[in-house]
PDB file of N, CA and C in Angstrom:
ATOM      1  N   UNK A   1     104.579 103.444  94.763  1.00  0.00           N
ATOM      2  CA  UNK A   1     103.897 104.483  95.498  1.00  0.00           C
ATOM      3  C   UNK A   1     104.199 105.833  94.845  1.00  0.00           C
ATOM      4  N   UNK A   2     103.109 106.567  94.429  1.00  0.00           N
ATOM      5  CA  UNK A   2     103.570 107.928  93.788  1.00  0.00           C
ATOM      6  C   UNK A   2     103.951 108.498  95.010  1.00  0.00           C
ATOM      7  N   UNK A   3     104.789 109.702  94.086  1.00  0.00           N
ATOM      8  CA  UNK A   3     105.463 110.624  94.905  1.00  0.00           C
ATOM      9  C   UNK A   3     104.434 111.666  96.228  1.00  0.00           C
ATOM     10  N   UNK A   4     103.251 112.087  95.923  1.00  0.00           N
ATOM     11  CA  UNK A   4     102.338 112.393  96.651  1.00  0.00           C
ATOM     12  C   UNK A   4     101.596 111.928  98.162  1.00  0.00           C
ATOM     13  N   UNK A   5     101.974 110.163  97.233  1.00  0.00           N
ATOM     14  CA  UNK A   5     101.163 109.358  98.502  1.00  0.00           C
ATOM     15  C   UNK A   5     102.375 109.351  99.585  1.00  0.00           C
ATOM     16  N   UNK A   6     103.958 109.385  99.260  1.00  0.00           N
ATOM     17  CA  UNK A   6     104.582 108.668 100.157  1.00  0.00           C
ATOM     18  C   UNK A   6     104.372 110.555 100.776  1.00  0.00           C
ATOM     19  N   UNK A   7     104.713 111.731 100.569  1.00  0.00           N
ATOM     20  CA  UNK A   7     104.506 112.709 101.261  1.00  0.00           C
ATOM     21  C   UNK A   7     103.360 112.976 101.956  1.00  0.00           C
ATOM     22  N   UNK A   8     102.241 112.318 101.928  1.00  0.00           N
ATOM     23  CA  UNK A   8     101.327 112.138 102.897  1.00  0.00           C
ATOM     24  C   UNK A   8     101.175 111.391 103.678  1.00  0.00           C
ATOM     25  N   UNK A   9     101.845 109.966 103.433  1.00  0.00           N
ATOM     26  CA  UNK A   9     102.227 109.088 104.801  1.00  0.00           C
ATOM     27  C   UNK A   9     103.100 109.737 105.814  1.00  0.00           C
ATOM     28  N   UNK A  10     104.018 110.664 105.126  1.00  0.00           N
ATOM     29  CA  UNK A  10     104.460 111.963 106.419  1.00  0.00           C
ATOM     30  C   UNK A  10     104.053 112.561 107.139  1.00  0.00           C
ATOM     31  N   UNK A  11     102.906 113.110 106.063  1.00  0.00           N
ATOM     32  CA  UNK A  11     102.664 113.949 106.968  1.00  0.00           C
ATOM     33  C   UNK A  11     101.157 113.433 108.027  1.00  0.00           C
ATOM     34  N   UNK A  12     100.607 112.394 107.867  1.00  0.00           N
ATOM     35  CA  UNK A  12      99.995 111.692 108.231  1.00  0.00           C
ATOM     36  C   UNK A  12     100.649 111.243 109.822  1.00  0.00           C
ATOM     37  N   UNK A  13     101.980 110.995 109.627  1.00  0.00           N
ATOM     38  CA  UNK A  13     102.684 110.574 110.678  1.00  0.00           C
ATOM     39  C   UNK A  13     102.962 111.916 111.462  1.00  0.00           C
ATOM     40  N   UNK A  14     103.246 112.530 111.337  1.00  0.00           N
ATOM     41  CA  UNK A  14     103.178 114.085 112.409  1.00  0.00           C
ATOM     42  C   UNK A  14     101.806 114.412 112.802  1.00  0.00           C
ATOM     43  N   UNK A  15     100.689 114.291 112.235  1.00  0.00           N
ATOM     44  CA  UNK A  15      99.618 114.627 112.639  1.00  0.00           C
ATOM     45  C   UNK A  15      98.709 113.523 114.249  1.00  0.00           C
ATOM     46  N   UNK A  16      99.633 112.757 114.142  1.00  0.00           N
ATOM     47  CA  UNK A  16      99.372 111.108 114.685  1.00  0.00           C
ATOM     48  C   UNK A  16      99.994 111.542 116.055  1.00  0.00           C
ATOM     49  N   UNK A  17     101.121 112.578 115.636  1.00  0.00           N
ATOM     50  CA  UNK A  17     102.504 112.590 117.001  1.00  0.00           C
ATOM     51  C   UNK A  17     102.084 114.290 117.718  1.00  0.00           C
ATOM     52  N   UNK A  18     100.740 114.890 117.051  1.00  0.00           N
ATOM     53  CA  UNK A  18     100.358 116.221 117.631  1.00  0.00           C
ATOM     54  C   UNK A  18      99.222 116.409 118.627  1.00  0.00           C
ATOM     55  N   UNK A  19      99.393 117.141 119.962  1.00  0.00           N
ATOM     56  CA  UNK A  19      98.455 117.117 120.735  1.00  0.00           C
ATOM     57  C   UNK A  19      97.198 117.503 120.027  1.00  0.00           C
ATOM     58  N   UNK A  20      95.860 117.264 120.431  1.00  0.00           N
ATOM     59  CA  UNK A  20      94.757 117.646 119.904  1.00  0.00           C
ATOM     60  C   UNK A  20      94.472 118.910 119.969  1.00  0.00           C
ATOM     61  N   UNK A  21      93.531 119.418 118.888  1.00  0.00           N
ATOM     62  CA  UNK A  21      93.727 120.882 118.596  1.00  0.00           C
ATOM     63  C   UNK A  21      94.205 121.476 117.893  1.00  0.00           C
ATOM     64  N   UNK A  22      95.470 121.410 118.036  1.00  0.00           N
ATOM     65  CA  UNK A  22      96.346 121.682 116.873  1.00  0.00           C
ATOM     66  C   UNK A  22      96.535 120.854 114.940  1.00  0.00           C
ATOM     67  N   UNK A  23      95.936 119.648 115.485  1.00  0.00           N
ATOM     68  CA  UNK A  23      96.298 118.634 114.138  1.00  0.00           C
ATOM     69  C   UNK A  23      96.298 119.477 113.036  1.00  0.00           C
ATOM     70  N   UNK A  24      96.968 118.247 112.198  1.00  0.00           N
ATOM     71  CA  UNK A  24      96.837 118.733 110.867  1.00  0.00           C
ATOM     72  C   UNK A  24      95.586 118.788 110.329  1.00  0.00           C
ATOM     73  N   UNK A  25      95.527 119.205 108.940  1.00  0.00           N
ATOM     74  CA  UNK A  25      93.982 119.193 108.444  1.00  0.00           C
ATOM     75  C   UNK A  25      94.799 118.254 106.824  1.00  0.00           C
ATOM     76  N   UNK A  26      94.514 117.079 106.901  1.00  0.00           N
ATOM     77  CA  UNK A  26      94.997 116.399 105.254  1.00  0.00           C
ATOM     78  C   UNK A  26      93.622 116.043 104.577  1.00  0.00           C
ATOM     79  N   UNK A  27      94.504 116.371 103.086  1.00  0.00           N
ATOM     80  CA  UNK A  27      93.091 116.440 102.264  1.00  0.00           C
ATOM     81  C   UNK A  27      93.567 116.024 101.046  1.00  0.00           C
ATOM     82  N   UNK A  28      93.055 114.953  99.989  1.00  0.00           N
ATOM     83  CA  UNK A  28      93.334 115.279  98.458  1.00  0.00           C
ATOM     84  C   UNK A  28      92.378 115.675  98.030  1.00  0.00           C
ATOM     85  N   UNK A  29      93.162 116.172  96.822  1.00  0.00           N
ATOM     86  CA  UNK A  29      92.135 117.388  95.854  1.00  0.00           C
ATOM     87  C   UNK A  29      92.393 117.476  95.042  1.00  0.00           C
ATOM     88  N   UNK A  30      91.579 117.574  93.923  1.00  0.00           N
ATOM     89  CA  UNK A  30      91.986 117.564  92.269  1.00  0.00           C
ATOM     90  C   UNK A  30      91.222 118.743  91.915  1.00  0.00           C
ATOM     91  N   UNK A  31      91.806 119.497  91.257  1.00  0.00           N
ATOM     92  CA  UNK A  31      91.678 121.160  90.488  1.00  0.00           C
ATOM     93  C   UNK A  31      92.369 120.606  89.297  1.00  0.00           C
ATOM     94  N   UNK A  32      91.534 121.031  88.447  1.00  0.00           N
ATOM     95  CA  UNK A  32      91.673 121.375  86.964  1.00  0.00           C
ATOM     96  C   UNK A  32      92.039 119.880  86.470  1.00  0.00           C
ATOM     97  N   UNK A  33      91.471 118.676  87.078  1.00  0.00           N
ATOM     98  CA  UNK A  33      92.084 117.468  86.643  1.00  0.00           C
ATOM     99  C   UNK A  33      93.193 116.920  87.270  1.00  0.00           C
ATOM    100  N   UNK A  34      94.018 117.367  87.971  1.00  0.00           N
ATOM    101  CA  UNK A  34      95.444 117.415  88.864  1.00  0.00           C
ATOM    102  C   UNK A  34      95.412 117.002  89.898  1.00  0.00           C
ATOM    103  N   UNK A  35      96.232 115.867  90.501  1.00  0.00           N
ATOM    104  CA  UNK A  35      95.790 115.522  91.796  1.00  0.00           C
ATOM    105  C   UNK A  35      96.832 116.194  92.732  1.00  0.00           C
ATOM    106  N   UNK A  36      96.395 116.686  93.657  1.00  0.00           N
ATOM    107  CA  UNK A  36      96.930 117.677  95.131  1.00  0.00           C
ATOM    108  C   UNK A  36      96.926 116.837  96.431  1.00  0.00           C
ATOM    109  N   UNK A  37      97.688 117.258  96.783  1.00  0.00           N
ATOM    110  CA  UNK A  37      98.032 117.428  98.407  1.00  0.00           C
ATOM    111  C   UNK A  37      97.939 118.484  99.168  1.00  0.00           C
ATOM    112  N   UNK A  38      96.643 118.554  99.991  1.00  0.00           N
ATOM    113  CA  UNK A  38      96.910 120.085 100.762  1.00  0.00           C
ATOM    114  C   UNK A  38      96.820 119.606 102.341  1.00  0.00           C
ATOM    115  N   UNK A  39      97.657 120.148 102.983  1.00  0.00           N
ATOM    116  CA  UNK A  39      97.440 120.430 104.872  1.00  0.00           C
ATOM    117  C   UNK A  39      97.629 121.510 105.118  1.00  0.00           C
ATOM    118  N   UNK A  40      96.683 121.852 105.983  1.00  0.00           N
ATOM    119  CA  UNK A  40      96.831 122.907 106.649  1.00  0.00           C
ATOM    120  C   UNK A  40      96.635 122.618 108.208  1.00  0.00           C
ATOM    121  N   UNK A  41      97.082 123.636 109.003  1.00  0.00           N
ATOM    122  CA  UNK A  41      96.613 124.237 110.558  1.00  0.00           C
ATOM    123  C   UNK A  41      96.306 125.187 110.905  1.00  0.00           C
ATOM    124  N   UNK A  42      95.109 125.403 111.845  1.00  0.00           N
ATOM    125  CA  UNK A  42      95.136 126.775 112.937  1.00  0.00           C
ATOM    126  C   UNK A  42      95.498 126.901 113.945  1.00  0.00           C
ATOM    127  N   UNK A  43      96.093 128.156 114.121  1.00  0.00           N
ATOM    128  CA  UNK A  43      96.420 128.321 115.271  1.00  0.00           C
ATOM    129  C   UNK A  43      96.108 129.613 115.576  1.00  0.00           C
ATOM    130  N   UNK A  44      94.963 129.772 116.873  1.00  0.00           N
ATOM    131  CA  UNK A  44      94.617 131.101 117.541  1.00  0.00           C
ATOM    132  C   UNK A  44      94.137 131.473 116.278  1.00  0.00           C
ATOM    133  N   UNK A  45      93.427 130.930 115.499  1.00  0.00           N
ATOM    134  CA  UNK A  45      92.407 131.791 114.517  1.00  0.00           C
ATOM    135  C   UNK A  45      92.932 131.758 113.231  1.00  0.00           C
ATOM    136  N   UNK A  46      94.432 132.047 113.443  1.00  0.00           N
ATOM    137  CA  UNK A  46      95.083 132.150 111.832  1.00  0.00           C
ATOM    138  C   UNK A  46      95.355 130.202 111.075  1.00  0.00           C
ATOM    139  N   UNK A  47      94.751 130.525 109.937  1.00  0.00           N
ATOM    140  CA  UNK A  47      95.031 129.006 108.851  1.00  0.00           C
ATOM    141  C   UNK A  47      96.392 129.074 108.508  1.00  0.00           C
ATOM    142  N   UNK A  48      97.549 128.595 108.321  1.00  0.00           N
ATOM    143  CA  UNK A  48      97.926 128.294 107.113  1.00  0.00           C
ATOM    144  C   UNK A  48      98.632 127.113 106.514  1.00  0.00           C
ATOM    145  N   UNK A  49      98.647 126.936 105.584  1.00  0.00           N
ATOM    146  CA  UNK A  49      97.983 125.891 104.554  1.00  0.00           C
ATOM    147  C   UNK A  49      99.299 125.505 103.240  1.00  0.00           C
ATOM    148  N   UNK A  50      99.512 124.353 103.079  1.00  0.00           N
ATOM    149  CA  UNK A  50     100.474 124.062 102.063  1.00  0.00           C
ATOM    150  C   UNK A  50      99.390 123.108 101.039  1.00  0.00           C
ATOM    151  N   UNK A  51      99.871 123.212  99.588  1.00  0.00           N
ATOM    152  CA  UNK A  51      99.394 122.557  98.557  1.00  0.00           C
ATOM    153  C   UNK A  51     100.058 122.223  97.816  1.00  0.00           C
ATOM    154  N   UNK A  52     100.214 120.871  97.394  1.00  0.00           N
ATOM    155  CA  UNK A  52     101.470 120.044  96.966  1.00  0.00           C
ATOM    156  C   UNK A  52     100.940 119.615  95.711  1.00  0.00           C
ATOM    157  N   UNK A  53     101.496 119.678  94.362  1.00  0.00           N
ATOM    158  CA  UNK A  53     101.433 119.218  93.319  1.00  0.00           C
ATOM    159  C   UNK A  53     102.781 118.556  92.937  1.00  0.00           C
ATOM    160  N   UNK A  54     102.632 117.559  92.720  1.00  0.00           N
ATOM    161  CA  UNK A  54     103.751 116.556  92.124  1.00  0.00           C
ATOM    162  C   UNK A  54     104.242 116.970  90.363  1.00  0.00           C
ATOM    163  N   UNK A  55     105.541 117.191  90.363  1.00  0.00           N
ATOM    164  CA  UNK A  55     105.951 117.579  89.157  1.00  0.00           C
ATOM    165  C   UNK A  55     106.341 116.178  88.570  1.00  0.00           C
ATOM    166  N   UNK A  56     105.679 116.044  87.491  1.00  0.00           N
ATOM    167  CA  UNK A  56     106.334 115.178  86.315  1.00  0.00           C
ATOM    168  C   UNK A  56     107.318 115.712  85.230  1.00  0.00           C
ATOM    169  N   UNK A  57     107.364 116.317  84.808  1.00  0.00           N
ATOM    170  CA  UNK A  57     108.114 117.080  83.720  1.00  0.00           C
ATOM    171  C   UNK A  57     108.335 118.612  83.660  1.00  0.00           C
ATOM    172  N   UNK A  58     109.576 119.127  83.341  1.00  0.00           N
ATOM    173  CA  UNK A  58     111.097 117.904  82.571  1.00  0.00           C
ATOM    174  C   UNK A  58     111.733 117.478  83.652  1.00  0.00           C
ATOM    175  N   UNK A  59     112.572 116.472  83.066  1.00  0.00           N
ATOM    176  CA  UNK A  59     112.710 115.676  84.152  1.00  0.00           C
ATOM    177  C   UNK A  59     114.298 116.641  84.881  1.00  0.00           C
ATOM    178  N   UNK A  60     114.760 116.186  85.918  1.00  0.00           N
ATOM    179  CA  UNK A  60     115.796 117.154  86.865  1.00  0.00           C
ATOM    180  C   UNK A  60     114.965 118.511  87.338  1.00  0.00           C
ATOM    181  N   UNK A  61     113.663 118.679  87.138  1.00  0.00           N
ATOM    182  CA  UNK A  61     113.240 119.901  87.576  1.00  0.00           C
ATOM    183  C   UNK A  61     112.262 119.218  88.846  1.00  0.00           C
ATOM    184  N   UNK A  62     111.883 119.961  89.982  1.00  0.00           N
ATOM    185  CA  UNK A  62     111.494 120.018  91.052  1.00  0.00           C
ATOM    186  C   UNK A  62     110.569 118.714  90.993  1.00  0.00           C
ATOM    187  N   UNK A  63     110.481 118.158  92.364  1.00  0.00           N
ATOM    188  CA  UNK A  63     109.938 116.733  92.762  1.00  0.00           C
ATOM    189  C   UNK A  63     108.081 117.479  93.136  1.00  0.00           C
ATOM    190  N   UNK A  64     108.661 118.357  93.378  1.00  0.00           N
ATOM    191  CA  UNK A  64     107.074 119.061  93.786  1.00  0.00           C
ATOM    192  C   UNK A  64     107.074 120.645  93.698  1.00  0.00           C
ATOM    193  N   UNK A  65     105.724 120.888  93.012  1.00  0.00           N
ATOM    194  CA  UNK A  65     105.729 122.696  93.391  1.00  0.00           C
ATOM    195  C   UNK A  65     104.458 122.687  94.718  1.00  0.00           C
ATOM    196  N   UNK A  66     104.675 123.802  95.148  1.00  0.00           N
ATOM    197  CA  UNK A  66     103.865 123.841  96.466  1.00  0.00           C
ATOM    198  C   UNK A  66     102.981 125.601  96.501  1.00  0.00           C
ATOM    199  N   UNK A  67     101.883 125.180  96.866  1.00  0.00           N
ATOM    200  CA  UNK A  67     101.237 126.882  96.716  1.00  0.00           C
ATOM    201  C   UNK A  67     101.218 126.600  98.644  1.00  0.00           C
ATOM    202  N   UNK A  68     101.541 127.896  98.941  1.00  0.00           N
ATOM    203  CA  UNK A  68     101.195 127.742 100.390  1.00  0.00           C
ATOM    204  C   UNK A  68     100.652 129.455 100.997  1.00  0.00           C
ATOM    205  N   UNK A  69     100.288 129.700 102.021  1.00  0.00           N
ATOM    206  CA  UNK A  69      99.527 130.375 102.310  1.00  0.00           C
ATOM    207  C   UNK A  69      99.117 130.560 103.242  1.00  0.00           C
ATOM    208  N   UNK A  70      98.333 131.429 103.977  1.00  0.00           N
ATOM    209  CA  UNK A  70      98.109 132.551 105.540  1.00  0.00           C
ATOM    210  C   UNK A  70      96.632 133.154 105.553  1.00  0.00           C
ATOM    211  N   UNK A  71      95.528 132.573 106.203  1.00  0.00           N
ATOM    212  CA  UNK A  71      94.217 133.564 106.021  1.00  0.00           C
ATOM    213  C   UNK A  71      93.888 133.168 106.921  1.00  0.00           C
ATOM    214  N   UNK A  72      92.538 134.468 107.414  1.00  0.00           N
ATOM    215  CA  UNK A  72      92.044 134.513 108.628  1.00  0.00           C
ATOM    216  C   UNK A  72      93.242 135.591 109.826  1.00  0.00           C
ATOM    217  N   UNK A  73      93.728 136.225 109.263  1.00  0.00           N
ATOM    218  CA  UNK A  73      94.301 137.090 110.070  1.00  0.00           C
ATOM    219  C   UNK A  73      93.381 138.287 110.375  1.00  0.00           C
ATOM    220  N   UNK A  74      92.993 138.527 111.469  1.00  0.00           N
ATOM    221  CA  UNK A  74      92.638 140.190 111.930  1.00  0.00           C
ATOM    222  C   UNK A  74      92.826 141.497 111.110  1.00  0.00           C
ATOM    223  N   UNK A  75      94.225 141.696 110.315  1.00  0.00           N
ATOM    224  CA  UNK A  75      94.418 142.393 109.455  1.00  0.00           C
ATOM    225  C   UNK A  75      94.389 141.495 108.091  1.00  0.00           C
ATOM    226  N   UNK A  76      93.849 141.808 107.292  1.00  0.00           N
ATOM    227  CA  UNK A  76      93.421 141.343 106.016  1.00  0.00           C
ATOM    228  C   UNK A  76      94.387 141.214 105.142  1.00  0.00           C
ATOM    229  N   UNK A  77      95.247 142.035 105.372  1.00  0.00           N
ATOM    230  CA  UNK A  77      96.743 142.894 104.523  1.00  0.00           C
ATOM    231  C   UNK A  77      97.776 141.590 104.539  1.00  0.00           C
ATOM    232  N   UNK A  78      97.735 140.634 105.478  1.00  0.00           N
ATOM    233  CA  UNK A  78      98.437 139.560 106.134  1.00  0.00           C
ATOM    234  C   UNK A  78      98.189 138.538 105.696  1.00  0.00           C
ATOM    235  N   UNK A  79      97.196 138.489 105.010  1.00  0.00           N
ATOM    236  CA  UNK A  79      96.833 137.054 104.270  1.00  0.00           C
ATOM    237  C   UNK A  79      97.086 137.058 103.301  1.00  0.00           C
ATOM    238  N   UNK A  80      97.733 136.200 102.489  1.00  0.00           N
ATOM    239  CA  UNK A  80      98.771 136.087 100.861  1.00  0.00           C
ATOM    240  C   UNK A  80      99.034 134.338 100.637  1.00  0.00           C
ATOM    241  N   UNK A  81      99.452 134.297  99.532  1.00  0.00           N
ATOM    242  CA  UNK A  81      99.336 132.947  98.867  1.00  0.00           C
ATOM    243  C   UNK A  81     101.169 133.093  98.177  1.00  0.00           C
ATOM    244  N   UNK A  82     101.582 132.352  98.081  1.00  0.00           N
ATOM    245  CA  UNK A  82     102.922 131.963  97.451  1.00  0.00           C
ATOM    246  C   UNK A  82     103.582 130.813  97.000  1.00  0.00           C
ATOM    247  N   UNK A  83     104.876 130.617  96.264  1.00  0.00           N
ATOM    248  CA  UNK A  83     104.779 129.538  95.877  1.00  0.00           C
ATOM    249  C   UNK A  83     106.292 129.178  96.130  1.00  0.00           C
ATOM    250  N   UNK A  84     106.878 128.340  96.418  1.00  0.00           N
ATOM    251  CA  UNK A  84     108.150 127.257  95.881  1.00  0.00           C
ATOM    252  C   UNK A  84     107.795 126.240  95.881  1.00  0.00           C
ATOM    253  N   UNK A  85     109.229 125.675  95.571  1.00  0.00           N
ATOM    254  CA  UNK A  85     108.990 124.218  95.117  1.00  0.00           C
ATOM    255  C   UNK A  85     110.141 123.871  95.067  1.00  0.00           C
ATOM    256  N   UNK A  86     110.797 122.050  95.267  1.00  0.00           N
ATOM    257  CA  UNK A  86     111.727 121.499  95.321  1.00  0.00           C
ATOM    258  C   UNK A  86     111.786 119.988  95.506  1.00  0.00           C
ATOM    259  N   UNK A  87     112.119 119.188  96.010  1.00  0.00           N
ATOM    260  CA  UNK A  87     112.049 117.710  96.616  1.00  0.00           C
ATOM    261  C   UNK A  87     111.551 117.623  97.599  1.00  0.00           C
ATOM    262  N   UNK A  88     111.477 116.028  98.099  1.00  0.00           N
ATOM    263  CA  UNK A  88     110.670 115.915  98.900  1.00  0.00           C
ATOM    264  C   UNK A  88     111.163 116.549  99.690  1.00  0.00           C
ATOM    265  N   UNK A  89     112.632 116.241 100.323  1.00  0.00           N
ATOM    266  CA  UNK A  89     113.132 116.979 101.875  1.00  0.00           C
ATOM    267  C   UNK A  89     113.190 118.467 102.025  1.00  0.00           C
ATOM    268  N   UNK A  90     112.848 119.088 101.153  1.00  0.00           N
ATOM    269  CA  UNK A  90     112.799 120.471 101.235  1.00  0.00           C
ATOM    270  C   UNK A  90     111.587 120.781 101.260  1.00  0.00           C
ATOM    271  N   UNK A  91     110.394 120.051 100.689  1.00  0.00           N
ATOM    272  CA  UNK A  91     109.136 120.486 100.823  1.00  0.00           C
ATOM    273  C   UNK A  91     108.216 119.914 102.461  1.00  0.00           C
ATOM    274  N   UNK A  92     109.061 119.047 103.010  1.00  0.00           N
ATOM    275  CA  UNK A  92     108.434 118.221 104.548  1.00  0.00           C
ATOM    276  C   UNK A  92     109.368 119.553 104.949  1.00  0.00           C
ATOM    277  N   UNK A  93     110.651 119.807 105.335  1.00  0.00           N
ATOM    278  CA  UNK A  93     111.356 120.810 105.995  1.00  0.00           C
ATOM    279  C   UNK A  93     110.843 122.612 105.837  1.00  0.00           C
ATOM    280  N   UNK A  94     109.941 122.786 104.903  1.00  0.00           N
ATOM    281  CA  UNK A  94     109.008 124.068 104.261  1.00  0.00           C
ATOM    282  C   UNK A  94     107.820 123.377 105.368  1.00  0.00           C
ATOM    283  N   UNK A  95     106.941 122.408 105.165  1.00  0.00           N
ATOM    284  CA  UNK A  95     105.697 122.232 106.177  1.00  0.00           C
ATOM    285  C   UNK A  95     106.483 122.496 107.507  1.00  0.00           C
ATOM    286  N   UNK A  96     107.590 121.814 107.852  1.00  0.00           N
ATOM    287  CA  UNK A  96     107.865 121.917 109.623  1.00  0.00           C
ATOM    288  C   UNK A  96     107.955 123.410 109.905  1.00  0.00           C
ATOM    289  N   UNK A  97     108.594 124.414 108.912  1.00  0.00           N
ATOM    290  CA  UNK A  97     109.177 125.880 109.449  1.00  0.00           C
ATOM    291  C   UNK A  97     107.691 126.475 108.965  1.00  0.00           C
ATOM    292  N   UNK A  98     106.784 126.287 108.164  1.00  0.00           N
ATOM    293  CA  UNK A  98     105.843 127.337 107.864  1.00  0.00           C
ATOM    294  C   UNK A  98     104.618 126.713 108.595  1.00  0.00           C
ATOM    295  N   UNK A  99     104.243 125.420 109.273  1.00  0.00           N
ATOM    296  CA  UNK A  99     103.214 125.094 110.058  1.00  0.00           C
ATOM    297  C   UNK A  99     103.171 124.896 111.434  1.00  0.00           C
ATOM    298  N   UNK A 100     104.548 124.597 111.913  1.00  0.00           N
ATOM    299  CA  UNK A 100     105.216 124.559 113.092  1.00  0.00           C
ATOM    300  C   UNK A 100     105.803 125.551 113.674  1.00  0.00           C
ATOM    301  N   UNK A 101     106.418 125.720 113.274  1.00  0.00           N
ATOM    302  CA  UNK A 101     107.705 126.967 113.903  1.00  0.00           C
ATOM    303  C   UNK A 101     107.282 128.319 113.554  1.00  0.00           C
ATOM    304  N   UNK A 102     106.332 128.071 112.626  1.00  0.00           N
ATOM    305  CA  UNK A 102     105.298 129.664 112.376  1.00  0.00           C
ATOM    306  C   UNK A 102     106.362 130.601 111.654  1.00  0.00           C
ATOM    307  N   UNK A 103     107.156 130.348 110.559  1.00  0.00           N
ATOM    308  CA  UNK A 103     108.452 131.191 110.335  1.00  0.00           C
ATOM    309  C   UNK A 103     107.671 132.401 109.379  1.00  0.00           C
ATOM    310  N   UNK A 104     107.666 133.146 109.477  1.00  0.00           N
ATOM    311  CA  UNK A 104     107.844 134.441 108.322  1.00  0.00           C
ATOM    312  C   UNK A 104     107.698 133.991 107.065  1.00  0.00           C
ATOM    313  N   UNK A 105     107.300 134.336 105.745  1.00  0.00           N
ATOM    314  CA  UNK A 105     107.589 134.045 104.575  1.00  0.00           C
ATOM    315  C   UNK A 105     109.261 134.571 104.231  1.00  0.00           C
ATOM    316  N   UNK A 106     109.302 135.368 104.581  1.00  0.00           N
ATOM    317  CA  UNK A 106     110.835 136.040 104.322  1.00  0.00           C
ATOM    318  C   UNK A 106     111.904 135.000 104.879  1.00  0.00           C
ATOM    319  N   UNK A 107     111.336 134.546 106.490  1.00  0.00           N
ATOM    320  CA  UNK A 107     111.940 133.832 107.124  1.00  0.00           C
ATOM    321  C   UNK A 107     112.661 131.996 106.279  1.00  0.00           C
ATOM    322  N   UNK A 108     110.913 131.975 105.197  1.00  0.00           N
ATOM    323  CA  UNK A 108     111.595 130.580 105.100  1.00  0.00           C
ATOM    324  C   UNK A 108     112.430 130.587 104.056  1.00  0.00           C
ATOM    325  N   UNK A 109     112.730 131.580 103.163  1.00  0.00           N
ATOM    326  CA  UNK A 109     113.875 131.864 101.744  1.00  0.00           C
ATOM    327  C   UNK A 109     113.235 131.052 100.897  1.00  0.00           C
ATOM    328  N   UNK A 110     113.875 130.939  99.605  1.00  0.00           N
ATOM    329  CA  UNK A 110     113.372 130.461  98.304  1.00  0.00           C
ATOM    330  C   UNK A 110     113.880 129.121  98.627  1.00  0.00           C
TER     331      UNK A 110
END
């Protein structure tokens, strides 16, 4: 099982365990040839959205980089795109604090 698919049977499984309304939004997607992982949610109008690319190389460097992101805010100024990246348990524990718990970008640290 690539590394991608088993992080979407995750998150597949939280979306399964969320009242309606809220769900996730799962999607694959290939840009530039590359296969992705993106979910996102709204809530009260605002999106935001994680995008998971699986790192192959070099090897000891990150299991995944992740673009993630905020639009549809009232103020325009508020919507921004950013990036980390790490293993799997740091990138499911990044979806719970930045789709769930609604944390700050500042809030979730590098």
């Amino acid at each position: 099982m690539s590394k991608l698919n088993a992080l979407e049977r995750t998150f597949r499984s939280w979306s399964e365990q969320l009242a309606s309304g809220n769900s996730l939004r799962i999607k694959n997607v290939r840009l530039a040839g590359i296969e992705r992982l993106e979910i996102s949610r709204e809530v009260q109008g605002v999106t935001r959205y994680l995008r998971f690319t699986a790192v192959e190389d070099p090897p000891g460097a990150w299991e995944f980089e992740v673009l993630l992101g905020e639009f549809g805010n009232t103020d325009t100024s508020l919507d921004f795109d950013g990036r980390r990246g790490g293993d799997q348990q740091y990138v499911e524990d990044l979806a719970l604090r930045w789709l769930f718990e609604r944390c700050s970008w500042n809030d979730i640290g590098s």
